[in-house]
C-alpha atoms as a PDB file:
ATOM      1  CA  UNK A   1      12.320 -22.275  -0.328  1.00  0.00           C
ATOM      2  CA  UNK A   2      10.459 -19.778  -2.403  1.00  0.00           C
ATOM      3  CA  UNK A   3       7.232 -18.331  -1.236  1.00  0.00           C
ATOM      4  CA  UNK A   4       4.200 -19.329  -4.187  1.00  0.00           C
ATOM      5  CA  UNK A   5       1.503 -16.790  -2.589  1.00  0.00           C
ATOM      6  CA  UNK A   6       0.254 -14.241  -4.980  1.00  0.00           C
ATOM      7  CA  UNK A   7       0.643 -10.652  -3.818  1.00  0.00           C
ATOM      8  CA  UNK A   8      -1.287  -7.768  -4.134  1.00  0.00           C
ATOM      9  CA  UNK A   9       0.718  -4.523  -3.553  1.00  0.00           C
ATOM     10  CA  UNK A  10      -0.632  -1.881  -1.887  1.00  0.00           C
ATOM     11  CA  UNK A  11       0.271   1.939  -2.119  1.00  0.00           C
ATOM     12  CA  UNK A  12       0.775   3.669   1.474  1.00  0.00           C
ATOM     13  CA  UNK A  13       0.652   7.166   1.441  1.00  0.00           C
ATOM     14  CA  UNK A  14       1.901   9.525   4.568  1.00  0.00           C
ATOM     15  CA  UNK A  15      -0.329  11.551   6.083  1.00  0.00           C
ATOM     16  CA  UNK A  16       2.836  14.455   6.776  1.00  0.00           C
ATOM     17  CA  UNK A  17       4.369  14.768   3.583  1.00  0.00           C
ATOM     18  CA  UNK A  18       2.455  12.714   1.127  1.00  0.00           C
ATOM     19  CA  UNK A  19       4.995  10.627   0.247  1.00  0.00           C
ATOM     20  CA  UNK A  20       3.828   7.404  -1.796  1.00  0.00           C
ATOM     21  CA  UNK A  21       5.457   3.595  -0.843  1.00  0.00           C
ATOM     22  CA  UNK A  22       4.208   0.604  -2.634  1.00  0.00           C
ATOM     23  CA  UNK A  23       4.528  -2.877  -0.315  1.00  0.00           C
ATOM     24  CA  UNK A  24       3.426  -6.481  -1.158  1.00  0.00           C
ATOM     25  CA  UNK A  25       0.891  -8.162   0.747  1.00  0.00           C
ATOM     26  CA  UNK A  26      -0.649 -11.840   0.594  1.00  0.00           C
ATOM     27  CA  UNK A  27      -4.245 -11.537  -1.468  1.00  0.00           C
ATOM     28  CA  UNK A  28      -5.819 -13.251   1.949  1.00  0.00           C
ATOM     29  CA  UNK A  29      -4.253 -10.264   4.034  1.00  0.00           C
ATOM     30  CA  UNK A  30      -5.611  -7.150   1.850  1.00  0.00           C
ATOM     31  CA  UNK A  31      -6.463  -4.502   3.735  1.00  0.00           C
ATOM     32  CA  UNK A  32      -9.401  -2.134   3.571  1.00  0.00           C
ATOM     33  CA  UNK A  33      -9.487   1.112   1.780  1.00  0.00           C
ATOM     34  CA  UNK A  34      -8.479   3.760   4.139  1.00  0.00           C
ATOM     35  CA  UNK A  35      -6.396   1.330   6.408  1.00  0.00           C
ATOM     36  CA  UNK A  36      -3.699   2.951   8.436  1.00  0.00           C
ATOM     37  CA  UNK A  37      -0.737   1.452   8.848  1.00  0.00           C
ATOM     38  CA  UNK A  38       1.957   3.703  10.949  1.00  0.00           C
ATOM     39  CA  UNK A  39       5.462   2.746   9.836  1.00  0.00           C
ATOM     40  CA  UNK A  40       9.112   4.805   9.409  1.00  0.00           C
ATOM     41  CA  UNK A  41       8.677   7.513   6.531  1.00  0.00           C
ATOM     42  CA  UNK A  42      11.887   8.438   4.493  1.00  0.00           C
ATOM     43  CA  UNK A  43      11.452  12.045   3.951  1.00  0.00           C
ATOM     44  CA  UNK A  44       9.867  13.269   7.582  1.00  0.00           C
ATOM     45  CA  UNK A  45      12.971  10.802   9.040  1.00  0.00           C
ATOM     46  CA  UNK A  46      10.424   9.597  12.073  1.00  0.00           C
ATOM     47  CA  UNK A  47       6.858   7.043  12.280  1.00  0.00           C
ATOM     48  CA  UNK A  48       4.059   8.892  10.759  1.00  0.00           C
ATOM     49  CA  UNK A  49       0.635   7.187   9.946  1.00  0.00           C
ATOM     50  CA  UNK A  50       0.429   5.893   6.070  1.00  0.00           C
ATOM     51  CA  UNK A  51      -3.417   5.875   4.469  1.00  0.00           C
ATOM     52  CA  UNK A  52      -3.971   2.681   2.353  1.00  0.00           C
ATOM     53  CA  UNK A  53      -4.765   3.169  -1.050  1.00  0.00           C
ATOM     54  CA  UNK A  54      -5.919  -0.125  -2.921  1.00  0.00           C
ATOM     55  CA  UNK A  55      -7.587   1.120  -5.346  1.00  0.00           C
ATOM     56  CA  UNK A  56      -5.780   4.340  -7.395  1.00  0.00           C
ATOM     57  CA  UNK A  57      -4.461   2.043  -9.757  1.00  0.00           C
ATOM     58  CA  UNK A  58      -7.694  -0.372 -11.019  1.00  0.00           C
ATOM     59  CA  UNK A  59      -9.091   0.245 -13.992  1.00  0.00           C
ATOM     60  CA  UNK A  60     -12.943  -0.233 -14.515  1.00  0.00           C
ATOM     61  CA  UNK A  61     -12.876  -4.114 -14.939  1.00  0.00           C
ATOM     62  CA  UNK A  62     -10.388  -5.052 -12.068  1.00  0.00           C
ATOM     63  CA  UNK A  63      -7.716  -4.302 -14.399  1.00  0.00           C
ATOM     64  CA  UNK A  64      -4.939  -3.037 -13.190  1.00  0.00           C
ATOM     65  CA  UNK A  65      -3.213   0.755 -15.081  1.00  0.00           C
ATOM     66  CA  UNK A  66       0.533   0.218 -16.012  1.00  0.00           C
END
């Protein structure tokens, strides 16, 4: 079955290396600005804390920058 909720996708930066991952979440699970979500970063090859960053891509408006 195919999931219908609308996401919202989120850009996770790494504290370490500064490395930038974009992940979808549910609109009823957004997370605050500044959220830190500790997950498996690519480049260090071990968990490091990723900032959430909502908001570098809106426009004034709530549009959203291609």
């Amino acid at each position: 079955m195919r999931d219908r909720t609308k996401k919202f996708y989120s850009t996770l930066i790494c504290k370490e290396c500064g490395l930038k991952m974009t992940i979808p979440r549910p609109r009823a699970k957004k997370r605050k600005e500044g959220h830190i979500k500790t997950m498996y970063c690519a480049v260090c090859k071990e968990e490091r804390d990723f900032i959430e960053n909502n908001y570098s891509r809106m426009k004034k408006g709530g549009k959203y920058e291609k």
